[in-house]
C-alpha atoms as a PDB file:
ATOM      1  CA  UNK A   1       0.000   0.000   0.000  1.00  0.00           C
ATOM      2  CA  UNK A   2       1.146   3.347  -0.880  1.00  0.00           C
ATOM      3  CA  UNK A   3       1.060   6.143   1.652  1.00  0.00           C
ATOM      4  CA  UNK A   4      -0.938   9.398   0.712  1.00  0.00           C
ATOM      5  CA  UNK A   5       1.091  12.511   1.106  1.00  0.00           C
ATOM      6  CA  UNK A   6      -2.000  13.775   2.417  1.00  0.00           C
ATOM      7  CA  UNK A   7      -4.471  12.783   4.905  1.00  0.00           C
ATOM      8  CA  UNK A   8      -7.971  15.017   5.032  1.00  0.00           C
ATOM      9  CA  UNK A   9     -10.178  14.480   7.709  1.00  0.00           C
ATOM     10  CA  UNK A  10     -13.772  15.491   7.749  1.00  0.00           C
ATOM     11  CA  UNK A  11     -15.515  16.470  10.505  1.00  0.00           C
ATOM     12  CA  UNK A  12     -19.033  14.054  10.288  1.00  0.00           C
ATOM     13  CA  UNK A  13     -20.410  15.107  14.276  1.00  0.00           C
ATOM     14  CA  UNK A  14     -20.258  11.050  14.755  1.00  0.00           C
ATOM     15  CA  UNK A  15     -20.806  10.077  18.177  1.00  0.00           C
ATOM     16  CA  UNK A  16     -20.098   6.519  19.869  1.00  0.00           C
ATOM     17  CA  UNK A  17     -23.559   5.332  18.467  1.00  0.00           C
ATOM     18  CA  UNK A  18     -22.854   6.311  15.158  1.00  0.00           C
ATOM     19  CA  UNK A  19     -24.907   9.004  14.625  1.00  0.00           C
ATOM     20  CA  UNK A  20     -24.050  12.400  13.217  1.00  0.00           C
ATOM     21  CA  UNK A  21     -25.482  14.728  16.107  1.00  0.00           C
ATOM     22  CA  UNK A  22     -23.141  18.201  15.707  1.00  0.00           C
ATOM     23  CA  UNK A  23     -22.575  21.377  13.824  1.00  0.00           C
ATOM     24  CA  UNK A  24     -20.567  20.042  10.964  1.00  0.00           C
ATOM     25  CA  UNK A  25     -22.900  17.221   9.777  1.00  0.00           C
ATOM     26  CA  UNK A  26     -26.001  20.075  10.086  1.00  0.00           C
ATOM     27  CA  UNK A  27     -24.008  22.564   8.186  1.00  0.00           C
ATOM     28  CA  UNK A  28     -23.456  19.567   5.237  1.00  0.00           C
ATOM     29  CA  UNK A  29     -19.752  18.310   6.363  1.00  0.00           C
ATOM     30  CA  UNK A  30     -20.875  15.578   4.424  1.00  0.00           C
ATOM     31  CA  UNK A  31     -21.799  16.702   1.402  1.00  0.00           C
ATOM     32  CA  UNK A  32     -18.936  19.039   1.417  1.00  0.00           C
ATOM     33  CA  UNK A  33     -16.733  15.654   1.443  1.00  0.00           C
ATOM     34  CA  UNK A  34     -18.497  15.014  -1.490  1.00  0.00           C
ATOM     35  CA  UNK A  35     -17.875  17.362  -3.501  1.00  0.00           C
ATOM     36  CA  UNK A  36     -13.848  17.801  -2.155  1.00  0.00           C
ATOM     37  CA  UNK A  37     -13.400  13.666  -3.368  1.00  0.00           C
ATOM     38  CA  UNK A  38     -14.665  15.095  -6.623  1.00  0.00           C
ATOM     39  CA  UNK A  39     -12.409  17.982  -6.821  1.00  0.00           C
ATOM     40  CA  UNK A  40      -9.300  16.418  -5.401  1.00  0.00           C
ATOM     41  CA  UNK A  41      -9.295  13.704  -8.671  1.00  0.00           C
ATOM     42  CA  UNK A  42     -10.324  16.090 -11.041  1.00  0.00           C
ATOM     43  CA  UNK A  43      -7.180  18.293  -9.881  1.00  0.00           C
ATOM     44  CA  UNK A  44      -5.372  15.022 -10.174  1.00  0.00           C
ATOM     45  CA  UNK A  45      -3.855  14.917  -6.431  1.00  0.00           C
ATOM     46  CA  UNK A  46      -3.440  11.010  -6.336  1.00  0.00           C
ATOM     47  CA  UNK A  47      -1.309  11.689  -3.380  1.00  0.00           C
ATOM     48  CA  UNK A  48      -4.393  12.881  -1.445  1.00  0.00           C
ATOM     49  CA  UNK A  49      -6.839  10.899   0.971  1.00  0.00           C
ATOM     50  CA  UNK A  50     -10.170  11.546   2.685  1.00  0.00           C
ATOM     51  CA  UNK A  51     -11.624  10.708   5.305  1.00  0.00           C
ATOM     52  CA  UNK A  52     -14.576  11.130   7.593  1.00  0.00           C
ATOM     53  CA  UNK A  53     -14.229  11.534  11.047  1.00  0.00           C
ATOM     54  CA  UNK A  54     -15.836  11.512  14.844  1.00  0.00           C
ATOM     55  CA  UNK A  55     -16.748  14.699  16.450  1.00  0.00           C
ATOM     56  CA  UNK A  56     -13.289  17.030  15.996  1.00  0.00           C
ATOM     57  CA  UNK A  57     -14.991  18.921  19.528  1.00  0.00           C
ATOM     58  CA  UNK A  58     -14.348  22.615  17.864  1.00  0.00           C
ATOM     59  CA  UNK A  59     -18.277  22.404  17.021  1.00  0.00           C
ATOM     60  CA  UNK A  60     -18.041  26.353  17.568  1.00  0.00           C
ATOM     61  CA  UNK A  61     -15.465  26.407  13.847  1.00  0.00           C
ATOM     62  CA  UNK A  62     -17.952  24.415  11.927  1.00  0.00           C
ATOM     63  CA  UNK A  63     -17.716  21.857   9.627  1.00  0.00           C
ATOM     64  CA  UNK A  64     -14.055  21.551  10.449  1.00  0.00           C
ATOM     65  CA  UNK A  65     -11.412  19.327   8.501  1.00  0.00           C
ATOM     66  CA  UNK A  66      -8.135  18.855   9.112  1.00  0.00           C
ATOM     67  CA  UNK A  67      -5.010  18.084   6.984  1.00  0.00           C
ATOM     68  CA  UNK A  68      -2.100  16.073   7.444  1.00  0.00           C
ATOM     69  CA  UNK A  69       0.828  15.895   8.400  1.00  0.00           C
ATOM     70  CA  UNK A  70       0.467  19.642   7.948  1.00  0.00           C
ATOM     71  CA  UNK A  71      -2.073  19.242  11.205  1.00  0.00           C
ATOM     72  CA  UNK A  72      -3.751  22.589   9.632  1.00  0.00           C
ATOM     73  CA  UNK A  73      -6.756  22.266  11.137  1.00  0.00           C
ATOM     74  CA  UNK A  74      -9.622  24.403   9.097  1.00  0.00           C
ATOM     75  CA  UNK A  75     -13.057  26.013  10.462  1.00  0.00           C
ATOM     76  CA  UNK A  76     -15.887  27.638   8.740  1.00  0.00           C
ATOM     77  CA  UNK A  77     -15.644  25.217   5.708  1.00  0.00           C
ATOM     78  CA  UNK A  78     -19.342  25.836   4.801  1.00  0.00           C
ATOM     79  CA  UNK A  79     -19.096  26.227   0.946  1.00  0.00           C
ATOM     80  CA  UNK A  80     -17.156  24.467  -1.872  1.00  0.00           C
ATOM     81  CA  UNK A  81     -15.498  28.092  -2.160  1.00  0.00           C
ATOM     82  CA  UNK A  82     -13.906  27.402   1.242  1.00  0.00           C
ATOM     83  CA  UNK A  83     -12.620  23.676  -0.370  1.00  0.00           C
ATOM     84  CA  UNK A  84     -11.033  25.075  -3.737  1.00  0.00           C
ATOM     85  CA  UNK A  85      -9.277  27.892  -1.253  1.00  0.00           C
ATOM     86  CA  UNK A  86      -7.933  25.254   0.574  1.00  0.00           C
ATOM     87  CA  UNK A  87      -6.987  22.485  -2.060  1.00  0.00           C
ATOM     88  CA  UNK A  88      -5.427  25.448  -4.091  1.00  0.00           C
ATOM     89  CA  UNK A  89      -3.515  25.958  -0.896  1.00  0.00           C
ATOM     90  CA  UNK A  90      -2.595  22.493  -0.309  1.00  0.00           C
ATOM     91  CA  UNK A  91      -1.105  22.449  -3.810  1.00  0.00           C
ATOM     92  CA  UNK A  92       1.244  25.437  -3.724  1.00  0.00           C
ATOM     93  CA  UNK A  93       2.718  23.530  -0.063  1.00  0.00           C
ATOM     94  CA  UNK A  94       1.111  26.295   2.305  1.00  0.00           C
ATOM     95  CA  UNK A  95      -1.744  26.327   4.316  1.00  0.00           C
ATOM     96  CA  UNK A  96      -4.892  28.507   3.802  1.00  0.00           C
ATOM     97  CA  UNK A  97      -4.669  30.828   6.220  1.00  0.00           C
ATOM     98  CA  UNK A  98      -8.375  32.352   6.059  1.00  0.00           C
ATOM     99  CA  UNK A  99      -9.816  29.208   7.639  1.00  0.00           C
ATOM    100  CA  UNK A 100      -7.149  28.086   9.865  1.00  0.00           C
ATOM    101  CA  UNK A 101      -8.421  27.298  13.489  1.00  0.00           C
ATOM    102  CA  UNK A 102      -5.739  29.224  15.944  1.00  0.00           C
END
C-alpha cells in the first residue's frame, strides 16, 4: 500500500452510536466531502486521501477538517469556495490561512 502525502479528515459530528449529532454534519460536512473527493481527482492529487471523522470537539469552527501531516486544522468550511481555497492551498505547499483554526 502506498502512503498518501496527504491525509484530510472530515468532521461528520459522529458520536459513539454512530450518529451524526453536531454542527458540521447540520451545516453539510458531508456533502462538502463530497464534492472535495470530486475535486481532489479532477485536480489530479493522487497523493491525497479523505476521510470522515468523529466529532473534531471545535463544534463552535464548523464543519471543520483537518489536513495532514500539515495538522492545519480548518473552520468555517461551509461552501465548496472554502474547499477550492484550501486544495489550491494544499497544492502550492502552504496552508490557507483564512480558515485556519488558531
Amino acid at each position: 500500500m502506498k502512503k498518501p502525502e496527504h491525509h484530510i479528515f472530515v468532521c461528520g459530528s459522529f458520536r459513539v452510536s454512530g450518529e451524526a449529532q453536531g454542527v458540521c454534519s447540520k451545516k453539510g460536512s458531508m456533502g462538502l466531502m463530497q464534492y472535495l473527493e470530486n475535486e481532489i481527482s479532477d485536480r489530479g492529487l493522487a497523493g491525497v486521501s479523505v476521510s470522515s471523522t468523529g466529532c473534531l470537539k471545535v463544534c463552535d469552527r464548523g464543519p471543520v477538517m483537518v489536513i495532514y501531516p500539515g495538522n492545519w486544522w480548518y473552520g468555517k468550511v461551509e461552501n465548496e469556495s472554502a474547499i477550492d481555497d484550501i486544495l489550491d492551498s494544499l497544492e502550492a505547499g502552504k496552508a490557507a490561512e483564512q480558515y485556519l483554526i488558531e
